[in-house]
Protein backbone atom coordinates (compact mmCIF):
# COMPACT_ATOMS: atom_id res chain seq x y z
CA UNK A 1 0.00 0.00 0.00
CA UNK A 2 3.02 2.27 0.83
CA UNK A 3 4.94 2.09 -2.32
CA UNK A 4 1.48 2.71 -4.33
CA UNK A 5 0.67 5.89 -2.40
CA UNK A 6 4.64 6.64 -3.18
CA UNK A 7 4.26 5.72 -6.96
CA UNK A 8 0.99 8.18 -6.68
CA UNK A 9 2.53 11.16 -5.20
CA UNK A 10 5.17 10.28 -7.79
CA UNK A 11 3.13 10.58 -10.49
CA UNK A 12 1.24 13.92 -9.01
CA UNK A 13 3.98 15.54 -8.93
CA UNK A 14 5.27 15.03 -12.39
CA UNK A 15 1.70 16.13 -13.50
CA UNK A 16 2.44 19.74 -11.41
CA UNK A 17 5.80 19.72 -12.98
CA UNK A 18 4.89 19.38 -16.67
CA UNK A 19 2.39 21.65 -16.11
CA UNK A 20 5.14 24.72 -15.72
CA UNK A 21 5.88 23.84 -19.48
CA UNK A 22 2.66 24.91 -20.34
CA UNK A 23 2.77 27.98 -23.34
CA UNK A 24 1.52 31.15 -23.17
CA UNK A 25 4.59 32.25 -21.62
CA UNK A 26 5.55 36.20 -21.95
CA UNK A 27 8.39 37.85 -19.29
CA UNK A 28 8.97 41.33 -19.41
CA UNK A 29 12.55 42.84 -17.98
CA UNK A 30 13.42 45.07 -15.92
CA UNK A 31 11.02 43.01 -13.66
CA UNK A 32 11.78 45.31 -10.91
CA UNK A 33 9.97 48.26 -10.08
CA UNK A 34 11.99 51.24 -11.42
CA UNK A 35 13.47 51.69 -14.91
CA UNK A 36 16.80 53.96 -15.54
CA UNK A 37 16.00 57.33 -17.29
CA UNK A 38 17.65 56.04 -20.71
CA UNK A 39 16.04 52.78 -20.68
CA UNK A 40 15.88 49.19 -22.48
CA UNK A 41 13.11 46.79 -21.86
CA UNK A 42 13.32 43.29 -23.13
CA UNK A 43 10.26 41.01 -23.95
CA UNK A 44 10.48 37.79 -24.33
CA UNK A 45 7.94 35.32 -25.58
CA UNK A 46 7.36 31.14 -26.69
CA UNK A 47 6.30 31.93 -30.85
CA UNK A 48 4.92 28.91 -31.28
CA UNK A 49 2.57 29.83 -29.09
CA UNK A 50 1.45 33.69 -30.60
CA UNK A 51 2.68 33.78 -33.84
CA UNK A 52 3.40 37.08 -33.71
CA UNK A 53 6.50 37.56 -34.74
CA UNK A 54 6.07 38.66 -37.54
CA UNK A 55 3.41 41.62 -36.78
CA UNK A 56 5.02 42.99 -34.29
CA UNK A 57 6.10 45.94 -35.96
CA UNK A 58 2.92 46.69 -37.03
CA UNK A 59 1.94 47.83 -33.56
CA UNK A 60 3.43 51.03 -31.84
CA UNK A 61 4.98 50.85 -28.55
CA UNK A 62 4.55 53.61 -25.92
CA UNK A 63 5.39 54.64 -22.14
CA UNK A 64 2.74 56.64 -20.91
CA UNK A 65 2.59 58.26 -17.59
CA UNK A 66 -0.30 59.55 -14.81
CA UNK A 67 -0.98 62.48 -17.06
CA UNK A 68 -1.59 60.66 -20.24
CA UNK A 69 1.66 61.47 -22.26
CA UNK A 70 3.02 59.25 -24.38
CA UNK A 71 6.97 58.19 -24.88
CA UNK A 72 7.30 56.58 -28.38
CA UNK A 73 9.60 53.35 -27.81
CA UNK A 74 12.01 52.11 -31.11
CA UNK A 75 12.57 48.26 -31.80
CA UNK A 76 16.13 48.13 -31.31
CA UNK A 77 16.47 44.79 -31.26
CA UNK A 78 14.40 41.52 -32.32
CA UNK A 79 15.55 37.96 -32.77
CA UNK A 80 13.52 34.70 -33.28
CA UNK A 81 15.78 31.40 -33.79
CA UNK A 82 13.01 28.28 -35.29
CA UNK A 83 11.79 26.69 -32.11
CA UNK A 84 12.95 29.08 -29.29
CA UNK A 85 11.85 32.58 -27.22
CA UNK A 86 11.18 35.23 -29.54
CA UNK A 87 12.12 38.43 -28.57
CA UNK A 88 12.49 41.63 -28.82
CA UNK A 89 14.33 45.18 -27.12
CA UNK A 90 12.77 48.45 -27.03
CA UNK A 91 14.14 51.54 -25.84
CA UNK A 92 12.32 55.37 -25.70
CA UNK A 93 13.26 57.67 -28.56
CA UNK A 94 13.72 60.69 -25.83
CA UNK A 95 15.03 60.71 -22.14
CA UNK A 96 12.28 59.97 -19.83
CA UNK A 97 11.76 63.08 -17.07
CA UNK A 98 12.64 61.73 -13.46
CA UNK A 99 9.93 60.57 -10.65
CA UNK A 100 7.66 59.97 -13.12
CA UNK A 101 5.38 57.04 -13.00
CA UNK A 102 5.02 55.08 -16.30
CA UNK A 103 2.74 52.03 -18.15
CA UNK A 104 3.87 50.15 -20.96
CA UNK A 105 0.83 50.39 -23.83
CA UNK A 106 0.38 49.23 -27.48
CA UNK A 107 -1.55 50.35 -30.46
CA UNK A 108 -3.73 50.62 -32.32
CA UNK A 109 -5.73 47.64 -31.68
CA UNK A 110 -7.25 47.54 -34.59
CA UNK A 111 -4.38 46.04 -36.61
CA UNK A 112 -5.01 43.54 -34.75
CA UNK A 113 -5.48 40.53 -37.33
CA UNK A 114 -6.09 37.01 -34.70
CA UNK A 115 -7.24 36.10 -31.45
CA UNK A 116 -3.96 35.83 -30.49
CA UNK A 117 -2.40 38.82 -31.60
CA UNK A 118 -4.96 40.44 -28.99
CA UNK A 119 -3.99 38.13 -26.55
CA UNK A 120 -0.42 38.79 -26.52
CA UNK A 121 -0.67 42.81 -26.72
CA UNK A 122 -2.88 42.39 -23.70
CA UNK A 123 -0.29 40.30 -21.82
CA UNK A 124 2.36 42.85 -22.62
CA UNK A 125 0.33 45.87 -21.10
CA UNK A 126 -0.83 43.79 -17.64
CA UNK A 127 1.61 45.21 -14.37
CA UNK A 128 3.90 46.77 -16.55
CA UNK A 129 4.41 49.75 -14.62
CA UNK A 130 8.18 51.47 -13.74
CA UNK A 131 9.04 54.33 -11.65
CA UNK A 132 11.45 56.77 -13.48
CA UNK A 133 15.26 56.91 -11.82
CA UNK A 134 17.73 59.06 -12.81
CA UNK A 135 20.89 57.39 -13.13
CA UNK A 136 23.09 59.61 -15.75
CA UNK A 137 23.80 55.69 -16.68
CA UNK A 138 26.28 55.83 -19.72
CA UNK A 139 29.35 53.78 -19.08
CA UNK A 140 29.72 50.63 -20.41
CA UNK A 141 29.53 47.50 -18.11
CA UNK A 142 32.98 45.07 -18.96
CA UNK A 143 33.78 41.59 -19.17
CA UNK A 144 36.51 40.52 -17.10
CA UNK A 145 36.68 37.02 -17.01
CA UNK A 146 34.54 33.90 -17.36
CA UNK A 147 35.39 31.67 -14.50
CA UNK A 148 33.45 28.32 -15.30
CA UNK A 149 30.92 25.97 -17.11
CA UNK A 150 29.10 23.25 -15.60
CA UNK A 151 27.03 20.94 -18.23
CA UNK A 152 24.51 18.67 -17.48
CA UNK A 153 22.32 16.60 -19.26
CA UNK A 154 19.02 14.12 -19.15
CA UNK A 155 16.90 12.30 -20.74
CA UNK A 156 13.62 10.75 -20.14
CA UNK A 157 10.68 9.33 -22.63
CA UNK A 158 8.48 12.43 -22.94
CA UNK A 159 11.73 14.76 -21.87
CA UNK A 160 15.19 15.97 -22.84
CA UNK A 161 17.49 18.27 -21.25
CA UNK A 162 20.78 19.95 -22.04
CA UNK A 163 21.81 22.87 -19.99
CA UNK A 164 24.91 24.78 -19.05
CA UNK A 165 25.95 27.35 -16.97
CA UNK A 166 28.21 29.84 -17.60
CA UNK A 167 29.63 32.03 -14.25
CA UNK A 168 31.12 34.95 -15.75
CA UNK A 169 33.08 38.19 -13.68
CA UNK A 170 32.20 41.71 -15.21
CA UNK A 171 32.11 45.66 -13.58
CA UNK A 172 29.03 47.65 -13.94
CA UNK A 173 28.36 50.44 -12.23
CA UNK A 174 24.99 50.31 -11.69
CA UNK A 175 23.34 47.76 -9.48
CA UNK A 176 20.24 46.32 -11.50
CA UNK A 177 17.95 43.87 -10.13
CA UNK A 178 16.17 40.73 -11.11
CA UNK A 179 13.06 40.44 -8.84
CA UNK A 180 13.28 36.01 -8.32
CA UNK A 181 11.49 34.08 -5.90
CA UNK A 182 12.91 32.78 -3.16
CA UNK A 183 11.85 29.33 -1.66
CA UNK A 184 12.19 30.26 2.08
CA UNK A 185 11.62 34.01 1.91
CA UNK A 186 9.37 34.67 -0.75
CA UNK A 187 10.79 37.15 -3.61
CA UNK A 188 14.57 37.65 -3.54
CA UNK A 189 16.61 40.59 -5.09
CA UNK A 190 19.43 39.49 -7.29
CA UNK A 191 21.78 40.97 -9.30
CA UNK A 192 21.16 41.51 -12.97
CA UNK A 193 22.23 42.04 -16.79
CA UNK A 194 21.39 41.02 -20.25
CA UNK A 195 23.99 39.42 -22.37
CA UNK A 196 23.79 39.05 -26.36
CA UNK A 197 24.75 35.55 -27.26
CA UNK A 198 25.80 34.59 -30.63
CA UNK A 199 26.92 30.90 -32.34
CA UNK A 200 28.76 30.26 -35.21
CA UNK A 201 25.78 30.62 -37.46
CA UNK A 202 25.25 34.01 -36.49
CA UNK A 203 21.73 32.72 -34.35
CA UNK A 204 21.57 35.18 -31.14
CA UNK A 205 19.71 35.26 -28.17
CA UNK A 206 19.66 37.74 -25.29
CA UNK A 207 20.13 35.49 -21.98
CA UNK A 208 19.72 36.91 -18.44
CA UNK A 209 22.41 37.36 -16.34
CA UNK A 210 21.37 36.74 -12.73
CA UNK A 211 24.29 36.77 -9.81
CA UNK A 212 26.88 36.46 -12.52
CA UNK A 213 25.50 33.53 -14.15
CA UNK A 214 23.25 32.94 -17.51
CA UNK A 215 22.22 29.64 -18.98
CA UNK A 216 22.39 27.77 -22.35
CA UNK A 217 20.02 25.18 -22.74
CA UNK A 218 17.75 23.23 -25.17
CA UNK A 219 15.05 20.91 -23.54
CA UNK A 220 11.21 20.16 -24.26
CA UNK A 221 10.19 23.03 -22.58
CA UNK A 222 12.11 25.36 -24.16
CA UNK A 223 15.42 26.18 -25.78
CA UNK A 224 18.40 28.82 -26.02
CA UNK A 225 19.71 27.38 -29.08
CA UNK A 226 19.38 24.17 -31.06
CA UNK A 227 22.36 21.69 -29.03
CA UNK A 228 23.24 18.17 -29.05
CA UNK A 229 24.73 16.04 -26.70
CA UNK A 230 28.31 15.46 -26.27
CA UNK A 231 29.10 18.58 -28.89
CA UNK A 232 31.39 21.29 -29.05
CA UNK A 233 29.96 25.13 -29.75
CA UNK A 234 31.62 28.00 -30.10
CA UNK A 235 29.42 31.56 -28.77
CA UNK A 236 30.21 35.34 -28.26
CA UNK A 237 28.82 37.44 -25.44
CA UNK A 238 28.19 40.84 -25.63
CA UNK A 239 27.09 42.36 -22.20
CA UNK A 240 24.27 44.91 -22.17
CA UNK A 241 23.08 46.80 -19.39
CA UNK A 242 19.25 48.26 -18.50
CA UNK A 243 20.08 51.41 -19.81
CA UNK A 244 21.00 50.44 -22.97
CA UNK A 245 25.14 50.27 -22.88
CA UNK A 246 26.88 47.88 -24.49
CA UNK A 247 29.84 46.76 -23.56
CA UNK A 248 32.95 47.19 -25.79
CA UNK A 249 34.82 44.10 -26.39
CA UNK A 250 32.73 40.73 -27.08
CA UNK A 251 34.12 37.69 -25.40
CA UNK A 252 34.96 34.74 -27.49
CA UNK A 253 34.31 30.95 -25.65
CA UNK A 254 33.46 27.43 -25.96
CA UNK A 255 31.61 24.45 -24.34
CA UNK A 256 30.93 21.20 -24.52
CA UNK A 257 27.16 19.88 -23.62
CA UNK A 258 26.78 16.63 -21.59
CA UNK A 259 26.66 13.53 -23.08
CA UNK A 260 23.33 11.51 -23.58
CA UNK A 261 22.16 10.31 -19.93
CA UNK A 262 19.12 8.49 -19.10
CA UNK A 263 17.86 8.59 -15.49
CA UNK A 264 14.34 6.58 -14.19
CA UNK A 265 13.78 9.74 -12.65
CA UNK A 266 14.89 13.15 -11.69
CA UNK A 267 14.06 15.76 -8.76
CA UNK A 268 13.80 19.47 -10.83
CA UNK A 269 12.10 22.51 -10.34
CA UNK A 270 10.31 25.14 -12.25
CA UNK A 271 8.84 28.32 -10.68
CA UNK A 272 9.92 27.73 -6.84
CA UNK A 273 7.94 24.51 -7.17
CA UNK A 274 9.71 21.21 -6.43
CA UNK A 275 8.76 17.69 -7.70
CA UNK A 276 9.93 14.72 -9.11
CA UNK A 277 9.91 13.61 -13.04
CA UNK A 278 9.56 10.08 -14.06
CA UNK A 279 11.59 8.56 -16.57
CA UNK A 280 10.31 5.29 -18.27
């Protein structure tokens, strides 16, 4: 009777587990309360999921504040590798005044050509609300050394993982923050940066830069880059901070993902919730 109740709460919590792959998933950054008076903002979304992509500059993107006026934001940036987060960076086209409070809003509905389209402009405009801080922010954050990877791999028969971490040193003299959750304390306050990752097919993806880490992975719920097991690949990082500086120099590196691994199951977790997957 005791190992069925086991093989039940087994089984439970792979069903809560899965369930954090579910789509429909949009994160804004800065997720923090505050943006920098010269700002970037970084959405990220699962395409498969919107098919968006390639509207999205149909739509204009504004900041607006208490009073109603408007801040026109640019596309700086926007990147969509087959299979992975689409995303995009936008940034105001004039310095935003300081103590202001400010909404992120997109129009005109109208263009609006599918259910999802509406959906997704929607998602964009819930909570997105900054407080304007006036930072003078212009120096360039730099890379001084990238102290270590650590690859690991799994596979199961609805699952595959790859995933590495890279811990990387670099100055910046601003202290941005990624707002996390913590599992004993609730939300946590960590450091934070956006990094521009390119391969050797000129694919890029912005990855988030949390305590001096950032992640490459490819697994079923969701994917950096396109990786195999056991391989060699060869990136460049380009740091970027939240108020839009780049840093000079890119840094040049290479890793090696895990080789093929098969466990019966695994303990993971996705959100600040724990559980076990099972691997048949």
């Amino acid at each position: 009777m005791k190992s069925i109740f086991s093989m039940m709460a087994l089984i439970f919590l792979n069903i809560v587990v899965n369930a954090c792959c579910a789509g429909g998933v949009i994160n804004i950054y800065p997720n923090e309360n505050w943006l920098s008076e010269t700002p970037i903002i970084l959405i990220e979304w699962m395409e498969k999921d919107y098919h968006v992509y390639d509207h999205i500059e149909k739509f204009e993107f504004h900041l607006i504040n208490e009073s109603g006026v408007k801040t026109e934001l640019e596309i700086l940036d926007k990147i969509y590798n087959s299979g992975t987060y689409a995303q995009m960076i936008l940034r105001p086209k004039s310095i935003l005044p300081e103590s202001i409070e400010v909404s992120l809003i997109v129009e005109p509905f109208n263009l609006a050509e599918n259910n999802n389209l509406v959906k997704f402009l929607k998602l964009i405009e819930f909570e997105s609300c900054w407080a304007i801080k006036k930072l003078s922010d212009n120096i360039k954050p730099e890379i001084e050394e990238v102290l270590k990877f650590d690859s690991e791999s799994s596979a199961c028969r609805s699952f595959r993982s790859m995933n590495t971490t890279v811990e990387i040193a670099y100055c910046e003299n601003i202290d941005y923050k990624f707002l996390g959750r913590d599992n004993k304390s609730g939300k946590l306050s960590r450091s934070f940066l956006l990094g521009k990752l390119t391969n050797q097919k000129g694919d890029c993806h912005y990855v988030k830069v949390i305590d001096n880490q950032f992640q490459i992975y490819d697994s079923s719920c969701g994917k950096t880059f396109d990786l195999s097991y056991g391989t060699k690949y060869l990136f460049s990082l380009r740091l970027l901070d939240l108020s839009g500086n780049f840093s000079t120099e890119n840094i040049d590196f290479e890793i090696t993902t895990a080789q093929f691994k098969v466990v019966e199951y695994e303990e993971i977790e996705r959100n600040g919730i724990k559980g076990v997957r099972i691997c048949q």
